[in-house]
C-alpha atoms as a PDB file:
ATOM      1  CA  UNK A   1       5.905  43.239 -46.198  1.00  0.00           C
ATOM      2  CA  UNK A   2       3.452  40.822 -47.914  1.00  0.00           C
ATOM      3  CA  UNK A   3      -0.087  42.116 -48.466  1.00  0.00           C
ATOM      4  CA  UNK A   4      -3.122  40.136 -48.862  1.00  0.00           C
ATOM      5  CA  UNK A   5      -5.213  40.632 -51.837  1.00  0.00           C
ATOM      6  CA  UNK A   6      -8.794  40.443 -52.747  1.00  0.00           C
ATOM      7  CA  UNK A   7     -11.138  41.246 -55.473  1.00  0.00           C
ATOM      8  CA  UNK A   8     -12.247  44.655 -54.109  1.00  0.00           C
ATOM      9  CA  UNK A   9      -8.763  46.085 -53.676  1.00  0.00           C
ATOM     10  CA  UNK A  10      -7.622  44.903 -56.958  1.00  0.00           C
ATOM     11  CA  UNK A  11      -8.349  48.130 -59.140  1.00  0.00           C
ATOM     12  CA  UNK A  12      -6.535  50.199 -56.854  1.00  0.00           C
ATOM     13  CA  UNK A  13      -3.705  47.729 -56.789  1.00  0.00           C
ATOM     14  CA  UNK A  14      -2.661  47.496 -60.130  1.00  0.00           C
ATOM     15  CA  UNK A  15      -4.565  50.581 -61.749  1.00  0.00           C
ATOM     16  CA  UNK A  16      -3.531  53.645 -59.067  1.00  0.00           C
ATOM     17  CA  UNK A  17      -0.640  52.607 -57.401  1.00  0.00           C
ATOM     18  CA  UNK A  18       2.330  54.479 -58.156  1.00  0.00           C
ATOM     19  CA  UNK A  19       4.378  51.209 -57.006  1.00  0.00           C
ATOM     20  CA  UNK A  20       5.144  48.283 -59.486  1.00  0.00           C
ATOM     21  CA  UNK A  21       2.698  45.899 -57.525  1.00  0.00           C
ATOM     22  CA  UNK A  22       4.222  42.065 -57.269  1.00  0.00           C
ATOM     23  CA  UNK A  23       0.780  39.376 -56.897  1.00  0.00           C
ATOM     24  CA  UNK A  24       2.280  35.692 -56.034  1.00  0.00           C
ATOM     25  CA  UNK A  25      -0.638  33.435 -56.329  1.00  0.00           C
ATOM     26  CA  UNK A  26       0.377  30.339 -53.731  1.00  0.00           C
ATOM     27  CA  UNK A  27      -1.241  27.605 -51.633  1.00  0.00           C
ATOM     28  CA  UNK A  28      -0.686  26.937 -48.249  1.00  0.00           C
ATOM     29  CA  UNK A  29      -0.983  23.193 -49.117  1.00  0.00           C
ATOM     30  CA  UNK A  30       2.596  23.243 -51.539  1.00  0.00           C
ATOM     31  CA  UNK A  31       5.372  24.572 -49.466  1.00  0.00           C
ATOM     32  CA  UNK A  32       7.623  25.608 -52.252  1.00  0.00           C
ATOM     33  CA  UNK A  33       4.892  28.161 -53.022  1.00  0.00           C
ATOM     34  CA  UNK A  34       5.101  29.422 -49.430  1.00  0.00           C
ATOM     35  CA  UNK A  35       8.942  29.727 -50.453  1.00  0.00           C
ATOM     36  CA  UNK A  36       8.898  31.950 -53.049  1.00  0.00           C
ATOM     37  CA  UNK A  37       6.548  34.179 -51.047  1.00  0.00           C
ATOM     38  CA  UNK A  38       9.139  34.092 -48.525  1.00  0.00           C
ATOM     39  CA  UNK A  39      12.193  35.397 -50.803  1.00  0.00           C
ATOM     40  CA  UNK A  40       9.850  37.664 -53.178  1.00  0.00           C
ATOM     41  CA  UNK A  41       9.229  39.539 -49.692  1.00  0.00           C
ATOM     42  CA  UNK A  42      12.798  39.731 -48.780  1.00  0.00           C
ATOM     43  CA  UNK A  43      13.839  41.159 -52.095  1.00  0.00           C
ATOM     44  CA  UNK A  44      10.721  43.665 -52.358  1.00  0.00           C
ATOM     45  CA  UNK A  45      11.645  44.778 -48.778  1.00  0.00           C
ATOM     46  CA  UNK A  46      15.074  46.046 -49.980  1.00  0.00           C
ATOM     47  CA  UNK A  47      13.294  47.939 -52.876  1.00  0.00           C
ATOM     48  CA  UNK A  48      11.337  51.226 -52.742  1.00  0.00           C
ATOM     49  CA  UNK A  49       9.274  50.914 -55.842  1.00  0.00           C
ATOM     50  CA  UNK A  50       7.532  47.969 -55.608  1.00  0.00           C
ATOM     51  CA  UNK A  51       4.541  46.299 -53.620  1.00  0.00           C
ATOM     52  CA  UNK A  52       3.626  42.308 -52.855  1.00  0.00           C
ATOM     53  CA  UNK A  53       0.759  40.969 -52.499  1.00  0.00           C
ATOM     54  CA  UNK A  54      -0.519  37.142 -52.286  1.00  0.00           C
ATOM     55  CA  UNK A  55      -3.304  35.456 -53.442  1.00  0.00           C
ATOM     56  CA  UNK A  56      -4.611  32.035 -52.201  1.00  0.00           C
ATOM     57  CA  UNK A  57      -5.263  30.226 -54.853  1.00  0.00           C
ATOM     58  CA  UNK A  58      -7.630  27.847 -52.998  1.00  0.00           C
ATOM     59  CA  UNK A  59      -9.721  31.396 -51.762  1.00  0.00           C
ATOM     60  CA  UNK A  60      -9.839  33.180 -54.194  1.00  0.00           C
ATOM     61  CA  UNK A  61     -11.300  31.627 -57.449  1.00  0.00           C
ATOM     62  CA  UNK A  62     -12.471  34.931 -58.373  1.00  0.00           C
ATOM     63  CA  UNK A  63      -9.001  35.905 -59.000  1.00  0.00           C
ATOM     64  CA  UNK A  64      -7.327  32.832 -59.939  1.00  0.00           C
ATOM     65  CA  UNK A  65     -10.020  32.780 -63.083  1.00  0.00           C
ATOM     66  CA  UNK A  66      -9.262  36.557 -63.644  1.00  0.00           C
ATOM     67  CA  UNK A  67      -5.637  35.849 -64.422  1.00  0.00           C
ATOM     68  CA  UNK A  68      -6.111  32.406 -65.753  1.00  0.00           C
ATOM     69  CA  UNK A  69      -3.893  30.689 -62.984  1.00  0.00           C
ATOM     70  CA  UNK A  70      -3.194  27.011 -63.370  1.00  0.00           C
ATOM     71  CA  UNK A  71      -0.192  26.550 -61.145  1.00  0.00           C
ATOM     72  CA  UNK A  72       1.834  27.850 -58.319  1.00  0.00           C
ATOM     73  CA  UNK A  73       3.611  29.582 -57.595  1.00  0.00           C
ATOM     74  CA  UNK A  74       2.538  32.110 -60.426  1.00  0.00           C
ATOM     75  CA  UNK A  75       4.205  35.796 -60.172  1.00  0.00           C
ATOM     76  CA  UNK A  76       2.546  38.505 -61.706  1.00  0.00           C
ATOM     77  CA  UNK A  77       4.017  42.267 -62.346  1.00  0.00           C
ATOM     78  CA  UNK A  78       1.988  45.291 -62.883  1.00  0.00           C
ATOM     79  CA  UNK A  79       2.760  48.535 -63.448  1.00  0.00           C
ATOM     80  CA  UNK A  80       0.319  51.466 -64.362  1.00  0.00           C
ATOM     81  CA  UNK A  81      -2.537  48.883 -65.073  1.00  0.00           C
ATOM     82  CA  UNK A  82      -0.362  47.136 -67.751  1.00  0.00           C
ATOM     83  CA  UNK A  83       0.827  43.005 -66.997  1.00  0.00           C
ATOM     84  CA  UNK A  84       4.868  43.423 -67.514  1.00  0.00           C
ATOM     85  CA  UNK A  85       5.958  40.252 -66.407  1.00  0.00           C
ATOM     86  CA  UNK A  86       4.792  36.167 -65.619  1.00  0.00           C
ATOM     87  CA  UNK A  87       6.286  33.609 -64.348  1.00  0.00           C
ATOM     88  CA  UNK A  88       4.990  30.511 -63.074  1.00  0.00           C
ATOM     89  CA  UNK A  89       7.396  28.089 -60.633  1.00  0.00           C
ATOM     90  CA  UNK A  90       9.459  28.026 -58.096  1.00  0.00           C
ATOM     91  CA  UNK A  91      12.384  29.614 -58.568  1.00  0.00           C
ATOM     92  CA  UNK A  92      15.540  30.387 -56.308  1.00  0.00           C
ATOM     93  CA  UNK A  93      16.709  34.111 -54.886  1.00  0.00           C
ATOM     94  CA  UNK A  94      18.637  34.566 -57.589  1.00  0.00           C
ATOM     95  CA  UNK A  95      16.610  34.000 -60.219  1.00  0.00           C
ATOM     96  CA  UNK A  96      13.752  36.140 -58.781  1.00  0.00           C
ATOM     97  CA  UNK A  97      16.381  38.995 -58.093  1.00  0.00           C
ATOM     98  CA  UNK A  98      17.108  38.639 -61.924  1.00  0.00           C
ATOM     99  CA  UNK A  99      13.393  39.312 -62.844  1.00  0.00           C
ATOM    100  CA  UNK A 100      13.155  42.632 -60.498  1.00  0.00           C
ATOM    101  CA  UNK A 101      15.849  44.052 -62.394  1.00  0.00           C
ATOM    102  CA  UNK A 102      14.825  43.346 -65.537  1.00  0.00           C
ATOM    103  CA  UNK A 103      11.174  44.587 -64.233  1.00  0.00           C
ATOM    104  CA  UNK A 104      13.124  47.667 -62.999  1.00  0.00           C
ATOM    105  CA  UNK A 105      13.839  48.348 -66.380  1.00  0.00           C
ATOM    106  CA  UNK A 106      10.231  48.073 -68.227  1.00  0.00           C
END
């Protein structure tokens, strides 16, 4: 299940969750953004330990200058507070099911 974030909900997010949260930043106006959120939520559904969440990047300025976005599809993974992984691009299943397990293992 995707999540929608915002600005007020992002300290309990990233800070208190006991998940590894996932944030895609997309746009509804690039479809290969819409994409990625598509498989990221297939593979997070399988898995237990992690959370996604999706940003607009046209909505949300506020967060898009908090994490210094400049493209998308940008990927972001948190775990107790700390940034473990980026990526920025589209990329296919299988690359994205390479990056959770290596996130897995952070």
């Amino acid at each position: 299940m995707v999540n929608d974030l915002d600005i007020k909900r992002l300290d309990d997010i990233i800070f208190k969750s006991d998940k590894i949260a996932v944030i895609c930043f997309f746009s509804s106006n690039y479809k290969p953004s819409l994409e990625t959120i598509v498989e990221l939520s297939k593979i997070v559904d399988e898995q237990k330990d992690f959370d996604l969440y999706k940003v607009d990047f046209i909505k949300n300025k506020d967060l898009v200058k908090n994490f210094e976005i400049i493209t998308v599809p940008t990927v972001i993974f948190f775990n107790n507070g700390c940034e473990i992984y980026r990526t920025s691009g589209t990329l296919n299943t299988k690359q994205l099911r390479n990056i959770i397990k290596y996130v897995k293992l952070c």
